[in-house]
N, C-alpha and C. Protein backbone atom coordinates (compact mmCIF):
# COMPACT_ATOMS: atom_id res chain seq x y z
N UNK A 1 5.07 9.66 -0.79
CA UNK A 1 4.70 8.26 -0.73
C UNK A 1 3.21 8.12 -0.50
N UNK A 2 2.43 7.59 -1.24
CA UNK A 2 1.12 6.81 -1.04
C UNK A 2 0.97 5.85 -0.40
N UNK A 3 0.03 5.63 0.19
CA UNK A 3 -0.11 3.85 1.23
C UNK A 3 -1.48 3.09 0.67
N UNK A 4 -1.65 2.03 -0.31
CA UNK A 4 -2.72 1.51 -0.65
C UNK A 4 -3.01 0.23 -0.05
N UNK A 5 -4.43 0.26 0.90
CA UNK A 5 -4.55 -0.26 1.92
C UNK A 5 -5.92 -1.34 1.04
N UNK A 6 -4.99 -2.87 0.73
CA UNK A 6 -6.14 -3.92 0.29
C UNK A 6 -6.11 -4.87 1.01
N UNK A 7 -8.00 -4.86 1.20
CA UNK A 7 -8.29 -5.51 1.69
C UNK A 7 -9.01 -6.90 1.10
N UNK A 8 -9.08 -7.90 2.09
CA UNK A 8 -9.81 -8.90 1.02
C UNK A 8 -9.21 -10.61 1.66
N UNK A 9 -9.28 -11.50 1.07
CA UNK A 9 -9.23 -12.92 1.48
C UNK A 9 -8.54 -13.86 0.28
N UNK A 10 -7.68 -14.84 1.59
CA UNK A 10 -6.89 -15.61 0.14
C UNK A 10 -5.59 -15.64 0.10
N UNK A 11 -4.99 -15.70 -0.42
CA UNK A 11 -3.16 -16.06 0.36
C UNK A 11 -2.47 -14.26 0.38
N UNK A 12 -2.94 -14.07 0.98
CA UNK A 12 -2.32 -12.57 1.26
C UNK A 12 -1.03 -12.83 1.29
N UNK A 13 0.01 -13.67 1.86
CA UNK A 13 1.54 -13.91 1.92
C UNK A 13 2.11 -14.26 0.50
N UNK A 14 1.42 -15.14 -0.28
CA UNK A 14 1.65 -14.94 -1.76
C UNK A 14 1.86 -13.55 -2.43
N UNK A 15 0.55 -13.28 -2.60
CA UNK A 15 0.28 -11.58 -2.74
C UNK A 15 1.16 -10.63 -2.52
N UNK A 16 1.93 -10.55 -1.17
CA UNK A 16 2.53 -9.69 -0.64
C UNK A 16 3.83 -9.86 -1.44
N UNK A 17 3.96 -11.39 -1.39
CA UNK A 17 5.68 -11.82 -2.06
C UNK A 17 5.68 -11.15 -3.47
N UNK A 18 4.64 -11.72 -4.30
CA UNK A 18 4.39 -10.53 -5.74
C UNK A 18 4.35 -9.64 -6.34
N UNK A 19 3.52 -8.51 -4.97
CA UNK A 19 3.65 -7.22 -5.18
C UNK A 19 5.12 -6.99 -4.96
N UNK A 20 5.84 -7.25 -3.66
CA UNK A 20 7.24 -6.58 -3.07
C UNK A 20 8.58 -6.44 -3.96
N UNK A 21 7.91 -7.44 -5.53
CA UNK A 21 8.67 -7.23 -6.46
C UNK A 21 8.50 -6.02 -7.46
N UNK A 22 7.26 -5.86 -7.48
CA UNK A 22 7.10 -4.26 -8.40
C UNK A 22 7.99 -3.16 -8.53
N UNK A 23 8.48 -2.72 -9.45
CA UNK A 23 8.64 -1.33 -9.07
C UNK A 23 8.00 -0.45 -8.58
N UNK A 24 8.51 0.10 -7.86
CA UNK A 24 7.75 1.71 -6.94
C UNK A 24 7.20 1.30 -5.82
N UNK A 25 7.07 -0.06 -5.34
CA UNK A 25 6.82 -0.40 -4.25
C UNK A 25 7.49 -0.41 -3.22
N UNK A 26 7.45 0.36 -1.91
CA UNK A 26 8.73 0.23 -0.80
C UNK A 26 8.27 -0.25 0.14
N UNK A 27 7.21 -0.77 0.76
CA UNK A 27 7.14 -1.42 1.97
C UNK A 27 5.73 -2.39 1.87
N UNK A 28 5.55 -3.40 2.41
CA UNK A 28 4.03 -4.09 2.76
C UNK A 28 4.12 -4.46 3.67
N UNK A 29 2.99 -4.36 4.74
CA UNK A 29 2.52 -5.05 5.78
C UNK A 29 1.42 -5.45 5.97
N UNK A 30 2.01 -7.09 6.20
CA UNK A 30 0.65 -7.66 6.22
C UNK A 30 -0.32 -7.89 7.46
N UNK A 31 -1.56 -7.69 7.35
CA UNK A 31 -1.91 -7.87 8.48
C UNK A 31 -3.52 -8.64 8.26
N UNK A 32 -4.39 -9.16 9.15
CA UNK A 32 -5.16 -10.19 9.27
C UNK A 32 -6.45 -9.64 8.39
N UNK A 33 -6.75 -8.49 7.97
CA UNK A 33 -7.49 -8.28 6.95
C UNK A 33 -6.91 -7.93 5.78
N UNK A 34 -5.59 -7.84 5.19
CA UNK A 34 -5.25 -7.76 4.05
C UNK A 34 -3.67 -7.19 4.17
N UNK A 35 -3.98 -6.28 2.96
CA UNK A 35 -1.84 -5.82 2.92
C UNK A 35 -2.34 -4.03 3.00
N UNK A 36 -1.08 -3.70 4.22
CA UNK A 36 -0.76 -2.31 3.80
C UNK A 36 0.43 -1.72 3.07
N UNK A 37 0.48 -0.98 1.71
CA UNK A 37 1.36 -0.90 1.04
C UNK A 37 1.94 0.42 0.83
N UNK A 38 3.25 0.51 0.91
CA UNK A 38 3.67 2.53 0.69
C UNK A 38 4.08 1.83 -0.78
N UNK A 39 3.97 2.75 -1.42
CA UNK A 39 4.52 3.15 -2.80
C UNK A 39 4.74 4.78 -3.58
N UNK A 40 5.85 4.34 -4.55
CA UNK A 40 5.85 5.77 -4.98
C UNK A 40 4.63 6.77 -5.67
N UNK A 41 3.55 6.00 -5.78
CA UNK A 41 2.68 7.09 -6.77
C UNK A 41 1.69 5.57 -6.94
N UNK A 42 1.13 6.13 -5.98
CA UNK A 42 -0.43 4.86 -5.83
C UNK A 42 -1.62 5.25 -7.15
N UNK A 43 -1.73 5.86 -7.43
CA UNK A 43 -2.94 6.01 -8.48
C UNK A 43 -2.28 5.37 -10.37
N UNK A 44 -0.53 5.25 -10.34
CA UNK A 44 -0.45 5.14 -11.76
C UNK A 44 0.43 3.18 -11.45
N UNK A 45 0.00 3.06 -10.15
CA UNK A 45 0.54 1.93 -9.87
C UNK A 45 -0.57 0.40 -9.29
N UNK A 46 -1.92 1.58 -8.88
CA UNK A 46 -2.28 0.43 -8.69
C UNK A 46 -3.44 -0.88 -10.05
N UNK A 47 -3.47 -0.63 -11.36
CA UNK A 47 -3.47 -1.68 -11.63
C UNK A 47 -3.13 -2.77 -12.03
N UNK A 48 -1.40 -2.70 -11.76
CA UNK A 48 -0.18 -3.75 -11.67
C UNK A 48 -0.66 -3.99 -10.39
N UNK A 49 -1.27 -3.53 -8.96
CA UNK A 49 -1.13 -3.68 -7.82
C UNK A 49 -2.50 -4.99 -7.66
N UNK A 50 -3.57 -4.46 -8.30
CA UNK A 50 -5.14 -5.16 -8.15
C UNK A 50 -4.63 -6.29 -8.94
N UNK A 51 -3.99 -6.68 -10.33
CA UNK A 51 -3.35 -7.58 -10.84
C UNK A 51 -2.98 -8.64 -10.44
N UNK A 52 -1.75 -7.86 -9.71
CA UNK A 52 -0.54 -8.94 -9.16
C UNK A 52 -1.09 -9.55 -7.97
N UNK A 53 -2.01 -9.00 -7.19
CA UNK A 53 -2.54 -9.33 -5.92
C UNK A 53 -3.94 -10.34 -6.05
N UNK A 54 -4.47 -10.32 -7.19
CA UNK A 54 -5.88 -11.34 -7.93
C UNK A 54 -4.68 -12.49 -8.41
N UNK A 55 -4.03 -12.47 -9.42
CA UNK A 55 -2.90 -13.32 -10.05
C UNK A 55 -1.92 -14.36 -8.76
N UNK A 56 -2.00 -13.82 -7.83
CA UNK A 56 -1.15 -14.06 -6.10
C UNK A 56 -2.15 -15.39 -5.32
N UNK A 57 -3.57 -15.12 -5.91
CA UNK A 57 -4.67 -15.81 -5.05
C UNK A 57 -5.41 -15.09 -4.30
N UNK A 58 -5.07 -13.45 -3.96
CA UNK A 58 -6.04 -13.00 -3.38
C UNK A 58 -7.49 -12.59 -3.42
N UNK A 59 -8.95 -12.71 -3.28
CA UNK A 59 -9.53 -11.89 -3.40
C UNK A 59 -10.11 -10.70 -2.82
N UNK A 60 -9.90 -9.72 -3.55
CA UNK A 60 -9.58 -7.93 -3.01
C UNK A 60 -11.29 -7.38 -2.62
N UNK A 61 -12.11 -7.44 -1.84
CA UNK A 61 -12.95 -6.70 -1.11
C UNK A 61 -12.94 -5.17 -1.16
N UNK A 62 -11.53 -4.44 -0.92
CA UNK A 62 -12.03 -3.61 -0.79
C UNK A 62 -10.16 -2.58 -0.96
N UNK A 63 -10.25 -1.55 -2.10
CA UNK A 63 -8.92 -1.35 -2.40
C UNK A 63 -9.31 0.71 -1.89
N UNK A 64 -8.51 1.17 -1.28
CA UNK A 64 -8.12 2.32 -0.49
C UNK A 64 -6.73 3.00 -1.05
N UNK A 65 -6.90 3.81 -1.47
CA UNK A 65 -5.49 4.89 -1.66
C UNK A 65 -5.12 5.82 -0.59
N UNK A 66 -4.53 6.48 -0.33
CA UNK A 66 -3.97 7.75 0.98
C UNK A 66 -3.26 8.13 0.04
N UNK A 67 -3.11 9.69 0.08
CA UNK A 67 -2.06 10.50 -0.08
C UNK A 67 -1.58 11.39 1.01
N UNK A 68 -0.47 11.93 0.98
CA UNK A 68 -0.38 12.55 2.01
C UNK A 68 -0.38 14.10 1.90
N UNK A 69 -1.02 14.31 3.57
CA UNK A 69 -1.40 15.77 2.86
C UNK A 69 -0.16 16.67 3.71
N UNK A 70 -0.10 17.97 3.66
CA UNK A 70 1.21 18.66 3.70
C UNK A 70 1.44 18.39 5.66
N UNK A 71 0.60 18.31 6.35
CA UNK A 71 0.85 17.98 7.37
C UNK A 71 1.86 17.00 7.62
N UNK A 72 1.38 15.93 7.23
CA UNK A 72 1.88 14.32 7.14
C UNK A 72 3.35 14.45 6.68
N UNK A 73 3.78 15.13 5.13
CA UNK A 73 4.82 15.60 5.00
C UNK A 73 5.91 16.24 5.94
N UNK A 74 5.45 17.28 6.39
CA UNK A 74 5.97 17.78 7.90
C UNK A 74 6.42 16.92 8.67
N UNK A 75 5.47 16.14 9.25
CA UNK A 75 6.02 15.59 10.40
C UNK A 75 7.03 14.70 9.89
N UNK A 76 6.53 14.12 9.14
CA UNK A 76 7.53 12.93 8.69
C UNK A 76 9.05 13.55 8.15
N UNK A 77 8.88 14.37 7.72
CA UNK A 77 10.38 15.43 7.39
C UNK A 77 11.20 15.88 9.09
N UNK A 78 10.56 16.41 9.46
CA UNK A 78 10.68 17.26 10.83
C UNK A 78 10.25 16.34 12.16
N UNK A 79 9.88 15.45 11.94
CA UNK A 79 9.35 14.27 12.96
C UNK A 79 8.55 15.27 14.26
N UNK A 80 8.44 16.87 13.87
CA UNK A 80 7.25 17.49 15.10
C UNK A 80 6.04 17.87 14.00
N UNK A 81 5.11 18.11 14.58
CA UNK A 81 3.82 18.53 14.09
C UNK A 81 4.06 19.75 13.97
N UNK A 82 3.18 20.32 13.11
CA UNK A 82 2.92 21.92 12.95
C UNK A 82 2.95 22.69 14.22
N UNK A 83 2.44 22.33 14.90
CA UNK A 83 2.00 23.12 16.33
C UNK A 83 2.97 22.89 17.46
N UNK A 84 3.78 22.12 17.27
CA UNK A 84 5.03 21.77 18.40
C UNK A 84 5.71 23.29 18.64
């Protein structure tokens, strides 16, 4: 899972309602500078994402991808860290 973190001004609650329909999208949270989003594969998804979120009323400042790296995997599989 990827988390693409946009930021920016403008009906973010619109936005959020728009994106949460996409495919490959599984979670948004919104919060007072913009939306945080998990999805299945952030790099072939986000320009349905910059789209739907300009098209929503938002304007996007500033758009962030994460992937996760094998750590992150771990824990989240195994809920301990490497070093536990």
């Amino acid at each position: 899972m990827d988390r693409i973190n946009l930021r920016g001004s403008g009906n973010t609650s619109a936005a959020a309602a728009a994106l949460k329909a996409l495919p490959g999208v599984q979670q948004i949270d919104v919060s007072a500078t913009g939306l945080l989003l998990t999805v299945s594969d952030g790099p072939s998804l986000l320009p349905a994402i910059v789209t739907g979120a300009g098209n929503a009323g938002m304007t996007l400042t500033t758009v962030e991808i994460a992937r996760p790296d094998l750590e992150s995997v771990f824990l989240h599989l195994t809920g301990k860290a490497l070093r536990d």
